[in-house]
Protein backbone atom coordinates (compact mmCIF):
# COMPACT_ATOMS: atom_id res chain seq x y z
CA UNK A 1 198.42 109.01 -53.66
CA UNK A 2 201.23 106.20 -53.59
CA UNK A 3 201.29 106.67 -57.37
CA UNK A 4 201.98 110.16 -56.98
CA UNK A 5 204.51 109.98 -54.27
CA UNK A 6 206.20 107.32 -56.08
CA UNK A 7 206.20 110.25 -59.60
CA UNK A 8 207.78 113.15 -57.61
CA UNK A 9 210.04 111.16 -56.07
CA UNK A 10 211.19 109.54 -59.33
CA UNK A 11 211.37 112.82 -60.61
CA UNK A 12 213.07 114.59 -57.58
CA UNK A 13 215.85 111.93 -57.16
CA UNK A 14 216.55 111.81 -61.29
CA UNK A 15 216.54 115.84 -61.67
CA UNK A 16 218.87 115.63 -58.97
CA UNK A 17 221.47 113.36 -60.63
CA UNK A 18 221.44 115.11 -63.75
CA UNK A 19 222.06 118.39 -62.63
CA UNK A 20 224.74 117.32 -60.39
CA UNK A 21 226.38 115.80 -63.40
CA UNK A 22 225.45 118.67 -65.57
CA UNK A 23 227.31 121.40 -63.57
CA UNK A 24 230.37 118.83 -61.60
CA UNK A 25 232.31 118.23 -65.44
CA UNK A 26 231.77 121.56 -66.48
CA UNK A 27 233.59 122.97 -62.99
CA UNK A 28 235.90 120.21 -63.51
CA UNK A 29 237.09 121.21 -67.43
CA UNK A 30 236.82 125.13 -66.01
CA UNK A 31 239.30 123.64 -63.30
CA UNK A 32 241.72 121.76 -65.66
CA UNK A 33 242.09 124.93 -67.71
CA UNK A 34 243.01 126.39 -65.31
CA UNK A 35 245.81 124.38 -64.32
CA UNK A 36 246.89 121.76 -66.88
CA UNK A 37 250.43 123.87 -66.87
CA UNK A 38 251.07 123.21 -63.29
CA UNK A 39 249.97 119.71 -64.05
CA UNK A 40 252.54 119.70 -66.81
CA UNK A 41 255.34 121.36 -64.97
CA UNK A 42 254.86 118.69 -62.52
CA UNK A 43 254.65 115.67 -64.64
CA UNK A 44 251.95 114.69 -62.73
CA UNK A 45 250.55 110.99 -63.31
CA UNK A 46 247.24 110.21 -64.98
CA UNK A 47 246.34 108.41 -61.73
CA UNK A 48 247.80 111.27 -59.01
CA UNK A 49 245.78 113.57 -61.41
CA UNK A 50 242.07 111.38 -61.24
CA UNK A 51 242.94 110.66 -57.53
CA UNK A 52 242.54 114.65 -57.32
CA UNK A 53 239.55 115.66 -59.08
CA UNK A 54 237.79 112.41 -57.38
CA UNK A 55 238.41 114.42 -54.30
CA UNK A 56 237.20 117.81 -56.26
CA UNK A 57 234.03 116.11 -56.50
CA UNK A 58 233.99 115.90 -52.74
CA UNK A 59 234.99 119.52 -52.07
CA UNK A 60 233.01 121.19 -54.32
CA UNK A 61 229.92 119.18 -54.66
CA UNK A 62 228.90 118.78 -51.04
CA UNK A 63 228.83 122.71 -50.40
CA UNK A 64 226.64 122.67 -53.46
CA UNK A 65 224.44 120.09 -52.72
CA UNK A 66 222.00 122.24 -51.57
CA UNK A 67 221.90 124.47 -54.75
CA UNK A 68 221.52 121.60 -56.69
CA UNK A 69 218.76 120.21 -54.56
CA UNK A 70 217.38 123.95 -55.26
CA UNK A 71 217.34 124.32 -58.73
CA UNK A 72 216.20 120.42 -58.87
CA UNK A 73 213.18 121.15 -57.66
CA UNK A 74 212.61 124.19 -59.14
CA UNK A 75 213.11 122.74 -62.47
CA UNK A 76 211.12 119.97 -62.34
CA UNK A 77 208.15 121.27 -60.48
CA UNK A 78 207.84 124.15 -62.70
CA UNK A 79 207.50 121.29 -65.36
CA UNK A 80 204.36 119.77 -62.97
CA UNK A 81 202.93 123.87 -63.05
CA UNK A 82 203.45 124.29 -66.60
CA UNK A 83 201.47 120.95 -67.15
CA UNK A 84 198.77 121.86 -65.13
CA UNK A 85 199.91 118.60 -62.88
CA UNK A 86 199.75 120.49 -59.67
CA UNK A 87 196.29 122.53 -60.40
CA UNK A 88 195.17 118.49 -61.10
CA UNK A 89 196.74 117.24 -57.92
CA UNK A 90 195.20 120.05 -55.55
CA UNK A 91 192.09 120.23 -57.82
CA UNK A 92 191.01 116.40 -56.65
CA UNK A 93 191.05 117.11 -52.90
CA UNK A 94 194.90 116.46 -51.91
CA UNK A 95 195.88 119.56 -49.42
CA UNK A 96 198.85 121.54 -50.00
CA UNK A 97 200.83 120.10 -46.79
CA UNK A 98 200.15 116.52 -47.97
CA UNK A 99 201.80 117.31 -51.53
CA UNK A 100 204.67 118.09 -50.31
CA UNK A 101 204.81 115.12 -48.24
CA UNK A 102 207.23 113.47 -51.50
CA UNK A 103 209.46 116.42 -51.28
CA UNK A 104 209.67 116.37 -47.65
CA UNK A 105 210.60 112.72 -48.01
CA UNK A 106 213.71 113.29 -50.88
CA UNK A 107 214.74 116.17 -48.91
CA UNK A 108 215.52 114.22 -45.60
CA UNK A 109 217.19 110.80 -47.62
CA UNK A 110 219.80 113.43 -49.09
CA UNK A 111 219.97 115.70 -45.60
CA UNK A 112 221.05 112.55 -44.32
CA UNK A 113 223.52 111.10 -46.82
CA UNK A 114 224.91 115.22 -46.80
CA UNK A 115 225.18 114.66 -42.83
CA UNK A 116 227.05 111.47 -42.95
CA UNK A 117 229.54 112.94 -45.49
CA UNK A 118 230.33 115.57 -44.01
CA UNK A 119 230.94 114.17 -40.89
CA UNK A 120 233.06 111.37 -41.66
CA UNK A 121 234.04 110.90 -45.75
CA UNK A 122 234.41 114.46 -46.83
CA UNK A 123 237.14 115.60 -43.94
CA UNK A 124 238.94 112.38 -45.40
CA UNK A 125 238.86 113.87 -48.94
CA UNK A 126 239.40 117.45 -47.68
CA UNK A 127 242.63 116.62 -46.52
CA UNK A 128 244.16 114.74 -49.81
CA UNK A 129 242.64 118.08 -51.94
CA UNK A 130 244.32 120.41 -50.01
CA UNK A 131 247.34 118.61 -49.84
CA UNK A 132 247.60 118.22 -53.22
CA UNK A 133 246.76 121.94 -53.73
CA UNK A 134 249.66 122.68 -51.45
CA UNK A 135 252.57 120.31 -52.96
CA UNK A 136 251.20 121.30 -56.69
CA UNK A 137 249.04 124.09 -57.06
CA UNK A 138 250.61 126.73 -55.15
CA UNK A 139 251.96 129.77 -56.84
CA UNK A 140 255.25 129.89 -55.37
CA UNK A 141 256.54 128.37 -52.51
CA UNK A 142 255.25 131.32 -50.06
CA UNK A 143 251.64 130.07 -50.59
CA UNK A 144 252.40 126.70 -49.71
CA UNK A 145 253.67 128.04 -46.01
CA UNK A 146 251.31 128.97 -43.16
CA UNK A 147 252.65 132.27 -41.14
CA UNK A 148 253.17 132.93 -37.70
CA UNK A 149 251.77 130.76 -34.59
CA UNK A 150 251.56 131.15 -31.34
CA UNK A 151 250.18 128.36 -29.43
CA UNK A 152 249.74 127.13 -25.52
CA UNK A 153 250.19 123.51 -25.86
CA UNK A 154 249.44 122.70 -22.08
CA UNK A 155 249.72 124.91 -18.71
CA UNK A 156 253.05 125.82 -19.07
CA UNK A 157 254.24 125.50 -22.40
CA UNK A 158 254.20 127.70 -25.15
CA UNK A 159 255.61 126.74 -29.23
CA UNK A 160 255.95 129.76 -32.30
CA UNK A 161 256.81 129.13 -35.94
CA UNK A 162 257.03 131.72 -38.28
CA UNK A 163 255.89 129.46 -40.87
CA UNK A 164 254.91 126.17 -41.19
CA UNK A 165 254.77 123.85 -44.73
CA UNK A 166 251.89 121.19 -44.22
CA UNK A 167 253.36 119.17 -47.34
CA UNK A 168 256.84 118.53 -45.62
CA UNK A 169 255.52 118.54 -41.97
CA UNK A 170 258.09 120.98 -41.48
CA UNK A 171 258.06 124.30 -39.50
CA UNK A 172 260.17 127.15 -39.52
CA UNK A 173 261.87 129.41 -36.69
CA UNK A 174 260.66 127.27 -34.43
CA UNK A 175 260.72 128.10 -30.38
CA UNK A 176 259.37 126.01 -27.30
CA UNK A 177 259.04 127.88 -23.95
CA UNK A 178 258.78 126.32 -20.38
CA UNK A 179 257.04 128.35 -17.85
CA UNK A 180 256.80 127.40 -14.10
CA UNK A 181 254.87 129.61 -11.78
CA UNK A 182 255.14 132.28 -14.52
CA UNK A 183 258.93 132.20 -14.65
CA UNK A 184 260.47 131.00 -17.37
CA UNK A 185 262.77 128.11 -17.32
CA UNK A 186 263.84 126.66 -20.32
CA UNK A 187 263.74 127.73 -23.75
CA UNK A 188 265.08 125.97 -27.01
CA UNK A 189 265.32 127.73 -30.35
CA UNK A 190 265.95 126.11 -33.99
CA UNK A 191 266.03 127.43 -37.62
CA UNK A 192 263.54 124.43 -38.36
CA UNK A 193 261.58 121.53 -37.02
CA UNK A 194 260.74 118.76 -38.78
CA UNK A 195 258.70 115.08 -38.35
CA UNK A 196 260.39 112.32 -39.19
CA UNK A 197 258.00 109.94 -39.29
CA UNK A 198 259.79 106.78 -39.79
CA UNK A 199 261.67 107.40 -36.21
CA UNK A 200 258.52 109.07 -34.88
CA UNK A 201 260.77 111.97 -33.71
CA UNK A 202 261.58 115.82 -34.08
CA UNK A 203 264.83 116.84 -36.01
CA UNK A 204 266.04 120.45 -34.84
CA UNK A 205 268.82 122.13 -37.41
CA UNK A 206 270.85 125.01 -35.99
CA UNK A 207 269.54 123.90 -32.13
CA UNK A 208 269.76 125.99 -29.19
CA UNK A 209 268.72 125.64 -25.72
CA UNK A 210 268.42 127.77 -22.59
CA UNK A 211 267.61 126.35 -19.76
CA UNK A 212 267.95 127.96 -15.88
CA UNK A 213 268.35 126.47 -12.54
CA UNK A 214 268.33 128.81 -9.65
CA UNK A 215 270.47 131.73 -10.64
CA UNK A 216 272.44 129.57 -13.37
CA UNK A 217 272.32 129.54 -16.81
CA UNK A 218 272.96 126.42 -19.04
CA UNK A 219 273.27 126.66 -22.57
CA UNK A 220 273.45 123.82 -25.40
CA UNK A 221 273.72 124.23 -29.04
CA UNK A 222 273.71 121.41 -31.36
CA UNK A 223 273.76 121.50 -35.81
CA UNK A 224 271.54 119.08 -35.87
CA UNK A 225 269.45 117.50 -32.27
CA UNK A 226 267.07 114.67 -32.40
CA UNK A 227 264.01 114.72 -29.81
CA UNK A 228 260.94 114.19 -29.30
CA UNK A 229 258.16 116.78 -27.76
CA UNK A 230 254.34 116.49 -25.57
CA UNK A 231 252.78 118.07 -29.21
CA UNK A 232 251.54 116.60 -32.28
CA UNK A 233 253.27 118.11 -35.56
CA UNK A 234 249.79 118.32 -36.14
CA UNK A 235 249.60 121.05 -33.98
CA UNK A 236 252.18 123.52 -35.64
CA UNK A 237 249.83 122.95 -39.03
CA UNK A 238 247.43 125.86 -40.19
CA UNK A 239 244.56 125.41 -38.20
CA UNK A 240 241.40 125.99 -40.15
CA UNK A 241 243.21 123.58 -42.46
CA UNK A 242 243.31 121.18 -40.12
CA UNK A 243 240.08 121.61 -38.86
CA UNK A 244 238.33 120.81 -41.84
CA UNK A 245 240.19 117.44 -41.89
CA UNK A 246 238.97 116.32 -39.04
CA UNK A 247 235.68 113.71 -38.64
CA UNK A 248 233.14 114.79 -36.18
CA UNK A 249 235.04 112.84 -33.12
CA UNK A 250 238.18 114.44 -34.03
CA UNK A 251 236.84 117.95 -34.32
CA UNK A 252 235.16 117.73 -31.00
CA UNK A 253 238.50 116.99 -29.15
CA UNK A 254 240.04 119.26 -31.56
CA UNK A 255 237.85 121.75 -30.89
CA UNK A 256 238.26 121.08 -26.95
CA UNK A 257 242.10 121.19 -27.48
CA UNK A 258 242.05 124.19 -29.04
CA UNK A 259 239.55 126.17 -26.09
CA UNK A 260 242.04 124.95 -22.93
CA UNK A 261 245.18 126.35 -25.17
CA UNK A 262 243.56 129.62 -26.04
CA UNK A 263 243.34 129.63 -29.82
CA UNK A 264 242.17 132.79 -31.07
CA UNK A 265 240.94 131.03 -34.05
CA UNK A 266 238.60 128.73 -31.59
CA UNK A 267 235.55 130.51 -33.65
CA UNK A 268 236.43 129.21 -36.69
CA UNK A 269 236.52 125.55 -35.35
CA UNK A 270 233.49 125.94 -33.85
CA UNK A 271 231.59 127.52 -37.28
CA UNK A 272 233.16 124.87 -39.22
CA UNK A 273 231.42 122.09 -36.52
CA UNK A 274 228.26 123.93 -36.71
CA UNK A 275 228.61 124.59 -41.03
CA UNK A 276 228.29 120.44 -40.63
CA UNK A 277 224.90 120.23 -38.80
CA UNK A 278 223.54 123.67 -40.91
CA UNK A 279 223.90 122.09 -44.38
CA UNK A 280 221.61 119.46 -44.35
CA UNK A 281 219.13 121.49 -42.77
CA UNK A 282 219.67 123.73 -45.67
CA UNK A 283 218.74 121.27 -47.71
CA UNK A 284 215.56 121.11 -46.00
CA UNK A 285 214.51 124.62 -46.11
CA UNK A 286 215.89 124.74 -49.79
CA UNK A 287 213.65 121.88 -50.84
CA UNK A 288 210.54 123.49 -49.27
CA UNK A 289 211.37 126.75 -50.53
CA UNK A 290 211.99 125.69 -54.10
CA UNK A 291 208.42 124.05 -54.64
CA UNK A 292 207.13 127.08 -53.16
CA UNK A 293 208.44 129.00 -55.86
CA UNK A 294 207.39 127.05 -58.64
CA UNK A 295 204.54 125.25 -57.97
CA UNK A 296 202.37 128.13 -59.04
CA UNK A 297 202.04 128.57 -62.95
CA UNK A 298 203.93 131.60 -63.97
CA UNK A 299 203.26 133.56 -67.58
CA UNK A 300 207.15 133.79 -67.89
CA UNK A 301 207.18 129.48 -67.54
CA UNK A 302 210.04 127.96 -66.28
CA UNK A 303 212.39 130.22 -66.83
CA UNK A 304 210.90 133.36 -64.78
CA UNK A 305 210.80 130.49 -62.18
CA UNK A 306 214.48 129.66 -62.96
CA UNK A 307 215.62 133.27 -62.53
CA UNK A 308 214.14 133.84 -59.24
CA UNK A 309 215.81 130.45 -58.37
CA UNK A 310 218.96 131.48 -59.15
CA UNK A 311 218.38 134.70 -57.28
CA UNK A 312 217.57 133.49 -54.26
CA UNK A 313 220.26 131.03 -54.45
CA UNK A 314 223.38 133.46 -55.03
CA UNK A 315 221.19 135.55 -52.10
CA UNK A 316 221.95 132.54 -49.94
CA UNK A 317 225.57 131.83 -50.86
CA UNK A 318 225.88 136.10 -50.05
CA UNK A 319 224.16 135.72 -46.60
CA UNK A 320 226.10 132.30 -45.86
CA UNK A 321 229.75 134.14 -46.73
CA UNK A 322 228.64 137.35 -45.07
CA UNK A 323 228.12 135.37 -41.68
CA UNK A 324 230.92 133.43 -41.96
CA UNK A 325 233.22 136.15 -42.63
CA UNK A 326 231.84 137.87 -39.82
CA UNK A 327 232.52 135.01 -37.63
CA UNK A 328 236.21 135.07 -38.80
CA UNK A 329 236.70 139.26 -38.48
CA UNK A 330 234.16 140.19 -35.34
CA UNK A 331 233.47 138.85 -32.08
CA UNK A 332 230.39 137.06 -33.46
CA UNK A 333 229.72 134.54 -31.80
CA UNK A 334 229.81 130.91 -34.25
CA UNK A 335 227.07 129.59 -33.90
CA UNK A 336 225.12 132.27 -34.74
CA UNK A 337 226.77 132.70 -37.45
CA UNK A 338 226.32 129.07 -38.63
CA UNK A 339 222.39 129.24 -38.29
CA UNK A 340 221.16 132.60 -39.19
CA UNK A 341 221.33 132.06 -42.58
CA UNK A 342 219.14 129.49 -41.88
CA UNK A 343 216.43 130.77 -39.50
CA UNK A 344 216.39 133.95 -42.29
CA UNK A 345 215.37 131.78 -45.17
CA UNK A 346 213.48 129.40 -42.89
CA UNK A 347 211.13 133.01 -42.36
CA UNK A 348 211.32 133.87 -46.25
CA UNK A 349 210.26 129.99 -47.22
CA UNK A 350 207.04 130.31 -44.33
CA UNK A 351 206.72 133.28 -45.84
CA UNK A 352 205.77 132.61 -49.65
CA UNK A 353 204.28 129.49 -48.70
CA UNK A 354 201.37 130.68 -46.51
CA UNK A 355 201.20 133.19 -49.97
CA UNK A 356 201.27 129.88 -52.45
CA UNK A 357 198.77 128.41 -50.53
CA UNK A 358 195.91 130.79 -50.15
């Protein structure tokens, strides 16, 4: 059986590789059509340009990892059923559960290499693509600014910015509130705030401060004020943003941040924690599911077995957005929302393989 483990395997890992570097060019030229002008307008370097789509590869590829892993299989082990290789294998003895033993084994080595990334090299590469997207890609300079926040950055202080551009770590309409016992006792206003990072400061233009003692009032105004605040400018930038450019250490004290100030985005942070630990999983139930499909010889060949691949793949992407949208619009809770998906095609691959087998 070592032969045969050794066959699949070969087969599973090469299938992969090929169809990963079928479908990543062609989403790369669709991408470059799409955008060669803003490239142009730009002037943008041959080497800014590869930097980005090396990072492409990142962002796109490990959300599709497990379709590829899908269709993989389903392609080459419709080959095996086509052959008559799998009526041979069963044929001489070899149960069902120890077949797909090989499978099993592929699956897991590229669960875990998905896990790793995801919790340490593709946050890295998240953040260069969407910075790059910003500063580049956006439409007009609208898109490239995050609207409106409202965030407690300890007990008793509070920070809004109408908008916020991640590119120039800059923040506009900025105000920073100081509450004691619930009374409020200093407040400072500014057009903008910006991080300077050489001076590791805060520069205010237009600043204005409140501040009250007793039953006086002080007021200062300055054109331009130089400070320096208990927040990160990290935490004026657009949060789901951020939280995808975070490893798994900093997302848990992200996440933890975020909870004792009250985000009412805190769901997001949490699906996005829990997308990490559902994906290679996926991959799991995916693999399982996919020989499922085609290990039994079909009249229609590979490509019946192809279509319903394809089906149940874009019915996967469906439930995955569905949940996650609900996540974002409803008072579902995250985690749920990060796993049902899961547990539903967990059922439907249990499902058609107690049918495959008998």
């Amino acid at each position: 059986m070592k032969v045969l483990d050794k066959y699949i395997i070969k087969k599973f890992f090469s299938t992969f590789f090929v169809m990963f570097l079928l479908f990543i060019p062609i989403g790369i030229l669709v991408d470059i059509s799409e955008k060669i002008d803003k490239f142009k307008e730009h002037d943008l370097s041959y080497s800014l340009i590869m930097d980005y789509y090396l990072d492409f590869i990142w962002y796109y590829g490990y959300f599709l990892i497990p379709i590829f892993v899908f269709l993989s299989v389903i392609w080459f082990t419709s080959k095996l059923s086509n052959n008559s290789e799998i009526v041979a294998i069963l044929s001489s003895g070899i149960s069902y559960n120890r077949y797909l033993k090989p499978f099993i084994i592929c699956g897991i080595v590229i669960a875990l290499l998905t896990f790793i990334s995801g919790m340490f090299i593709v946050p890295k590469k998240n953040k260069s693509f969407n910075e790059f997207q910003f500063k580049y890609l956006s439409k007009n300079k609208k898109d490239r600014n995050i609207n409106k926040l409202y965030k407690q950055i300890n007990e008793n202080d509070f920070v809004y910015v109408s908008s916020y551009n991640p590119t120039r770590n800059q923040a506009y309409n900025f105000s920073y509130e100081v509450f004691e016992k619930n009374k409020l006792k200093e407040k400072i206003f500014s057009h903008n705030i910006r991080w300077v990072e050489e001076d590791s400061l805060y520069r205010l233009t237009d600043y204005f401060k409140r501040k009250y003692v007793g039953n006086e009032e002080i007021i200062e105004t300055k054109k331009i004020f130089d400070t320096i605040f208990n927040f990160s400018i990290n935490d004026l930038s657009p949060v789901t943003y951020q939280a995808k450019t975070l490893n798994l250490f900093e997302l848990n004290k992200f996440i933890k941040i975020e909870k004792a100030s009250g985000s009412p985005l805190l769901s997001r942070h949490v699906l996005e924690r829990n997308k990490r630990y559902t994906l290679p999983v996926t991959i799991l139930i995916l693999t399982i599911l996919a020989v499922a499909v085609a290990s039994n010889k079909k009249r229609g060949g590979i490509g019946l077995n192809l279509a319903l691949g394809i089906i149940l793949a874009f019915v996967f992407i469906f439930f995955d957005k569905l949940f996650s949208v609900l996540v974002s619009q409803s008072d579902l809770n995250p985690i749920a929302g990060a796993w049902i998906p899961n547990f539903v095609f967990l059922f439907i691959t249990f499902y058609i393989l107690e049918i495959v087998k008998k």
